[in-house]
N, C-alpha and C. Protein backbone atom coordinates (compact mmCIF):
# COMPACT_ATOMS: atom_id res chain seq x y z
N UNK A 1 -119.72 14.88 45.82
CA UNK A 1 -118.88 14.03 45.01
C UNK A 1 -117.42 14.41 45.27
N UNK A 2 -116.88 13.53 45.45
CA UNK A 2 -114.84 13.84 45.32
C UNK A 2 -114.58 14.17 44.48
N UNK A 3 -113.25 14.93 44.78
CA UNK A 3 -113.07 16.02 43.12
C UNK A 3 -112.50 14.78 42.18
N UNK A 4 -112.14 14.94 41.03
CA UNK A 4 -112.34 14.89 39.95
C UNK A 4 -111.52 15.44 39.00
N UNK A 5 -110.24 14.73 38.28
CA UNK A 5 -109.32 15.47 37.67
C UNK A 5 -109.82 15.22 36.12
N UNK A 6 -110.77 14.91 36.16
CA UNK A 6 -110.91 14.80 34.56
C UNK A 6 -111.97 15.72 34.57
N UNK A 7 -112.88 16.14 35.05
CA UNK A 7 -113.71 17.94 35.67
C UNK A 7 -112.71 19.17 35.22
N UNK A 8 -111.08 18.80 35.70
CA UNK A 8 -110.52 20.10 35.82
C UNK A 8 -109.75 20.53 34.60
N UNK A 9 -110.32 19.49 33.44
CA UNK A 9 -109.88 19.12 31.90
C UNK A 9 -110.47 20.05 31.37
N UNK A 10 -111.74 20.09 32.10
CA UNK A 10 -113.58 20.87 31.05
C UNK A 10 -113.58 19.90 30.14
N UNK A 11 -113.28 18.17 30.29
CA UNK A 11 -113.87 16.84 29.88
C UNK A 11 -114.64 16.82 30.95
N UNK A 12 -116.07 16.28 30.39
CA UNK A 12 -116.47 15.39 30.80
C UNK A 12 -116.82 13.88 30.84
N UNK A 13 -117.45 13.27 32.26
CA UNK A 13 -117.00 11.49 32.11
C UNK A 13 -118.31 10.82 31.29
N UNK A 14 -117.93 9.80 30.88
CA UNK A 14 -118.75 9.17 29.87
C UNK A 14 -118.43 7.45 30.29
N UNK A 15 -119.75 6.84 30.23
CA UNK A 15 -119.76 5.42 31.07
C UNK A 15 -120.66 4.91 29.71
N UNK A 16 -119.54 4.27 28.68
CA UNK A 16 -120.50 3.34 27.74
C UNK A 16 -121.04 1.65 28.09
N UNK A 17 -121.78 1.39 27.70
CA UNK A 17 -122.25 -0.16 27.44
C UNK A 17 -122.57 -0.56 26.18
N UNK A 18 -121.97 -1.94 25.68
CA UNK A 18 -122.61 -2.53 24.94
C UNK A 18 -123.90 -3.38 25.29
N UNK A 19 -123.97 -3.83 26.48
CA UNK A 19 -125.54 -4.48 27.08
C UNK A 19 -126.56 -3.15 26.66
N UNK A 20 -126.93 -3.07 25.80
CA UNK A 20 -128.47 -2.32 25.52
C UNK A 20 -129.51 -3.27 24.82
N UNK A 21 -129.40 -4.31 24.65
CA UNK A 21 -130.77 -5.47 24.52
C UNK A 21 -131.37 -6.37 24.96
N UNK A 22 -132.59 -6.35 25.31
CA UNK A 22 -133.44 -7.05 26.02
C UNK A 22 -133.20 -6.81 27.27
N UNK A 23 -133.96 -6.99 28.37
CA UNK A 23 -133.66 -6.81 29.58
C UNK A 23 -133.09 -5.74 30.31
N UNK A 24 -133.45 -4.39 30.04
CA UNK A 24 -132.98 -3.12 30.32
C UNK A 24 -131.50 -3.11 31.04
N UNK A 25 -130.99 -4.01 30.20
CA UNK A 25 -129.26 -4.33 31.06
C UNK A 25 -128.68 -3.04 30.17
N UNK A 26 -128.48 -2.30 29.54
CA UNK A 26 -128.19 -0.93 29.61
C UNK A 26 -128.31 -0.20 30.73
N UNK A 27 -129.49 0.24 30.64
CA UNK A 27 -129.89 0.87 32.09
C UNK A 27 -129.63 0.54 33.64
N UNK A 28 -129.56 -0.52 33.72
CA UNK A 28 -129.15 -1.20 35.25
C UNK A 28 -127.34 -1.21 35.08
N UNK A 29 -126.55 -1.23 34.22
CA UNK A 29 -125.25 -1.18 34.14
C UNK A 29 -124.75 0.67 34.38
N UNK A 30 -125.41 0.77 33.51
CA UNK A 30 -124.76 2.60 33.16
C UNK A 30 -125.31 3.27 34.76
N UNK A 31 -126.87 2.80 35.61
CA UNK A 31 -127.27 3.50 36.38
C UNK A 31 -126.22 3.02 37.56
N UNK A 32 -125.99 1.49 37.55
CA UNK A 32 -125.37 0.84 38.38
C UNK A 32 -123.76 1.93 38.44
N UNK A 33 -123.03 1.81 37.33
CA UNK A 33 -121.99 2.56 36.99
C UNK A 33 -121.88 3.84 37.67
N UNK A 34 -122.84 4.93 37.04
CA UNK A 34 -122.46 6.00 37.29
C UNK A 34 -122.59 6.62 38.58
N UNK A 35 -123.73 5.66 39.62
CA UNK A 35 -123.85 5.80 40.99
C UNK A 35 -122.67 5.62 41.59
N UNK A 36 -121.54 4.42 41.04
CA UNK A 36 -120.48 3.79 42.15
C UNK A 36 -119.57 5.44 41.43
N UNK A 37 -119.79 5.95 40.52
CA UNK A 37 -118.62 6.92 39.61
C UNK A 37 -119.04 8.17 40.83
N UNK A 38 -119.67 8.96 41.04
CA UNK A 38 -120.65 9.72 41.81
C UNK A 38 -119.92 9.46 42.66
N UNK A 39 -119.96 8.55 43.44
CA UNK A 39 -119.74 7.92 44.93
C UNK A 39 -118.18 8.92 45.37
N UNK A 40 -117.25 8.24 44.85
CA UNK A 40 -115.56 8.56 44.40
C UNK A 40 -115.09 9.63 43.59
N UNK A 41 -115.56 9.66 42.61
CA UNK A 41 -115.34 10.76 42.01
C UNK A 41 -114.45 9.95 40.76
N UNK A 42 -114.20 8.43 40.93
CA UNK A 42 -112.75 7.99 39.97
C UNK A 42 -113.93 6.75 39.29
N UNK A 43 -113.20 7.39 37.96
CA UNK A 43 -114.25 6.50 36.83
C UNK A 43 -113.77 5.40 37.08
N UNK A 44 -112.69 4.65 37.73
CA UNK A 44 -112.58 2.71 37.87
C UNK A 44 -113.40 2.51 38.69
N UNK A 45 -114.10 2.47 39.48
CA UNK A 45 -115.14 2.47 40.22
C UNK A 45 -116.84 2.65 39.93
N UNK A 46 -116.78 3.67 38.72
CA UNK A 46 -118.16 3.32 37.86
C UNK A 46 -117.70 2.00 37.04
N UNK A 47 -116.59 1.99 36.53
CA UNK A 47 -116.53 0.76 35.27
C UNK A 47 -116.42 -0.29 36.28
N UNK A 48 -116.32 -0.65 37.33
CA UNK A 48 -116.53 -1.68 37.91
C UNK A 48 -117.64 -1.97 38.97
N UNK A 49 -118.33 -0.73 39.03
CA UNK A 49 -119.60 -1.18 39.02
C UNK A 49 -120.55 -1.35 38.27
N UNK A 50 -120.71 -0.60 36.97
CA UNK A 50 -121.36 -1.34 35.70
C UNK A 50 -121.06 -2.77 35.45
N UNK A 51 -119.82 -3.14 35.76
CA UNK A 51 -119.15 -4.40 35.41
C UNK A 51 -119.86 -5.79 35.92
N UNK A 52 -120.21 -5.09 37.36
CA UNK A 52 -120.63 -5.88 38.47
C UNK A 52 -122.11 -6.44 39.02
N UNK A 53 -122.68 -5.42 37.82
CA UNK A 53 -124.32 -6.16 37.35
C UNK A 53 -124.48 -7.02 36.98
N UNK A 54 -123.63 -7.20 35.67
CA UNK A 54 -123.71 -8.62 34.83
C UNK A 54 -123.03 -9.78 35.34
N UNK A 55 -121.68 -9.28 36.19
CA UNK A 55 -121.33 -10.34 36.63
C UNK A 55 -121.91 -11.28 38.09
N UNK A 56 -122.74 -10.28 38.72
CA UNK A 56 -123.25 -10.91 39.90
C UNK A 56 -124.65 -11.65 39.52
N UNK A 57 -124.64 -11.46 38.53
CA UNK A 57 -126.72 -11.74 38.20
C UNK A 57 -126.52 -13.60 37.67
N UNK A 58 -126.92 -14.32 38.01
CA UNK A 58 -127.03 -15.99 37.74
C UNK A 58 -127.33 -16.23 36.56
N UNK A 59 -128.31 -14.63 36.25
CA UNK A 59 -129.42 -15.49 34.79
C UNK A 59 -128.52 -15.16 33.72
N UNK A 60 -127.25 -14.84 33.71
CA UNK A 60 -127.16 -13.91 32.76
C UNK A 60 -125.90 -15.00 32.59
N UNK A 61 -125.80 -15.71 31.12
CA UNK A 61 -125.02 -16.94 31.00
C UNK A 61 -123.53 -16.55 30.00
N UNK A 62 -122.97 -15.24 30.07
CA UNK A 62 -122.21 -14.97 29.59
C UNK A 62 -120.85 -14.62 30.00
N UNK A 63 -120.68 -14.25 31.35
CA UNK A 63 -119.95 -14.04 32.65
C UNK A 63 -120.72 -14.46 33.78
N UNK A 64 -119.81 -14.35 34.90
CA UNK A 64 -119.69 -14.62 36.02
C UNK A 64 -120.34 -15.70 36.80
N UNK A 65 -121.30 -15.68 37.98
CA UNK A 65 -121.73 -16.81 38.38
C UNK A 65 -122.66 -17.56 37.55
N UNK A 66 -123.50 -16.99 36.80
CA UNK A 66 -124.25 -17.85 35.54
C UNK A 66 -123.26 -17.89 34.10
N UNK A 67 -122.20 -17.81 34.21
CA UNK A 67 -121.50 -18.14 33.45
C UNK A 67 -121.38 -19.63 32.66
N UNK A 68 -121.30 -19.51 31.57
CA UNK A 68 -120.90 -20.84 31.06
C UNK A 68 -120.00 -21.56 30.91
N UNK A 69 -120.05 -23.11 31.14
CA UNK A 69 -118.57 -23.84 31.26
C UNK A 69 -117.60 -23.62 29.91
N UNK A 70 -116.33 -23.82 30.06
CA UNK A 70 -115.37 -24.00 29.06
C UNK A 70 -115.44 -25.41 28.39
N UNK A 71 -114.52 -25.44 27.43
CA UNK A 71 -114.38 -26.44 26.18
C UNK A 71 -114.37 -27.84 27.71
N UNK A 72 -113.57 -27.61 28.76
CA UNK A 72 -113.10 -28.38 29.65
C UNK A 72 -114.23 -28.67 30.76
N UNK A 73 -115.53 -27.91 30.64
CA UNK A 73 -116.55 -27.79 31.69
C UNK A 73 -116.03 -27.02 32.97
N UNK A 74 -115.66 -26.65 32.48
CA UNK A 74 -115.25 -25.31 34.03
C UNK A 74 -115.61 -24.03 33.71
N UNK A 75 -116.84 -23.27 34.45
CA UNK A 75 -116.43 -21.90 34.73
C UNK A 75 -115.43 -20.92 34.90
N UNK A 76 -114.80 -20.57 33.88
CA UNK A 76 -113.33 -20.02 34.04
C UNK A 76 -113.87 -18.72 34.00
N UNK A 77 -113.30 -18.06 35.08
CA UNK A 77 -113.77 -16.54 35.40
C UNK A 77 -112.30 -16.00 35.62
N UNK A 78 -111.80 -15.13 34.28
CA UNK A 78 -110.86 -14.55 34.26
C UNK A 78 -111.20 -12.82 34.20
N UNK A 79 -110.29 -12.34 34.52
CA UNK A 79 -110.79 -10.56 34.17
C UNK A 79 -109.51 -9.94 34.14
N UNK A 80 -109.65 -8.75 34.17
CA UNK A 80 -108.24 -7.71 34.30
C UNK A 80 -108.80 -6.39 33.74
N UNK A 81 -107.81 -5.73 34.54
CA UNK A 81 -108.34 -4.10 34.93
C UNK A 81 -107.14 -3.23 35.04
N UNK A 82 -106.94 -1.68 33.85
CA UNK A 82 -106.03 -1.09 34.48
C UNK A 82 -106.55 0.47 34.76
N UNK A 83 -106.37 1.05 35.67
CA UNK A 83 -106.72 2.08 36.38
C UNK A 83 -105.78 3.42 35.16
N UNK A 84 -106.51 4.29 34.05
CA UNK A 84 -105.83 4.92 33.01
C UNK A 84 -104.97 5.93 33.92
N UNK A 85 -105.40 6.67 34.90
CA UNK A 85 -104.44 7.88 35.66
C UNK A 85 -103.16 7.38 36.23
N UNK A 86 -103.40 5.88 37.13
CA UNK A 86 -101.85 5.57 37.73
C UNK A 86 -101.64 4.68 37.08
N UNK A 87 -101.92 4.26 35.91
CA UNK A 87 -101.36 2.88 35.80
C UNK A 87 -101.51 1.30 36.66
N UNK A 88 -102.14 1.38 37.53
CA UNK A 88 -102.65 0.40 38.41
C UNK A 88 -103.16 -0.58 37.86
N UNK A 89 -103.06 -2.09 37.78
CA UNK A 89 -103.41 -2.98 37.17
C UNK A 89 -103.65 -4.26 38.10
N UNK A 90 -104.41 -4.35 37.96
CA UNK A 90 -105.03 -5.86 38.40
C UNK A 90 -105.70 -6.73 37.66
N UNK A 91 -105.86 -8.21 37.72
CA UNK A 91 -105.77 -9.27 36.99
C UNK A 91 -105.99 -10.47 37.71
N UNK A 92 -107.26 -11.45 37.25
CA UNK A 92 -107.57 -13.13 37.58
C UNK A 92 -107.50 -13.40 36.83
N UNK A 93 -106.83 -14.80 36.74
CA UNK A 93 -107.25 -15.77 35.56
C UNK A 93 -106.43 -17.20 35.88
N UNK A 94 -107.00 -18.34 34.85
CA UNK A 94 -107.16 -19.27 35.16
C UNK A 94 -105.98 -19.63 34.28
C-alpha cells in the first residue's frame, strides 16, 4: 500500500455508507471502496470507488445510468468532489 498521511496521525481510515439495505449494496460499496483506498493509499479514491458501484449499476434508479429523469425528463447527472488534504475540487453539473 502507498504511504499514508493519515497512518502517521495513529488515525485510522474509515469508509462509511448509507446503502446498507436490501441488496448487499453496503458490502459491494465499502468492499468496492476500500480495495480502490488500499490500491493508493488516498481515501478520494476509496470514496470514489464506493461511489462508483451505485453509479455504474442500471438497476439501481437513484443515480447514474439507471438514474431517474428530472421534473424536465432528463437524466441530470450532476456530482462534485473535494479532495480534504489539497483542497482539490472537481465538479459536473447540468
Amino acid at each position: 500500500m502507498a504511504k499514508n498521511p493519515i497512518r502517521k496521525k495513529g488515525k485510522q481510515p474509515l469508509i462509511l455508507t448509507s446503502r446498507g439495505k436490501g441488496g448487499n449494496w453496503g458490502e459491494k460499496v465499502l468492499t468496492n471502496g476500500w480495495q480502490a483506498y488500499e490500491k493508493t493509499g488516498d481515501m478520494m479514491d476509496g470514496v470514489i470507488g464506493g461511489a462508483n458501484v451505485v453509479e455504474l449499476d442500471p438497476t439501481d434508479m437513484s443515480v447514474g445510468y439507471g438514474g431517474l429523469p428530472n421534473e424536465d425528463g432528463v437524466v441530470q447527472l450532476d456530482s462534485s468532489v473535494m479532495h480534504g488534504p489539497t483542497y482539490n475540487a472537481g465538479a459536473v453539473g447540468a
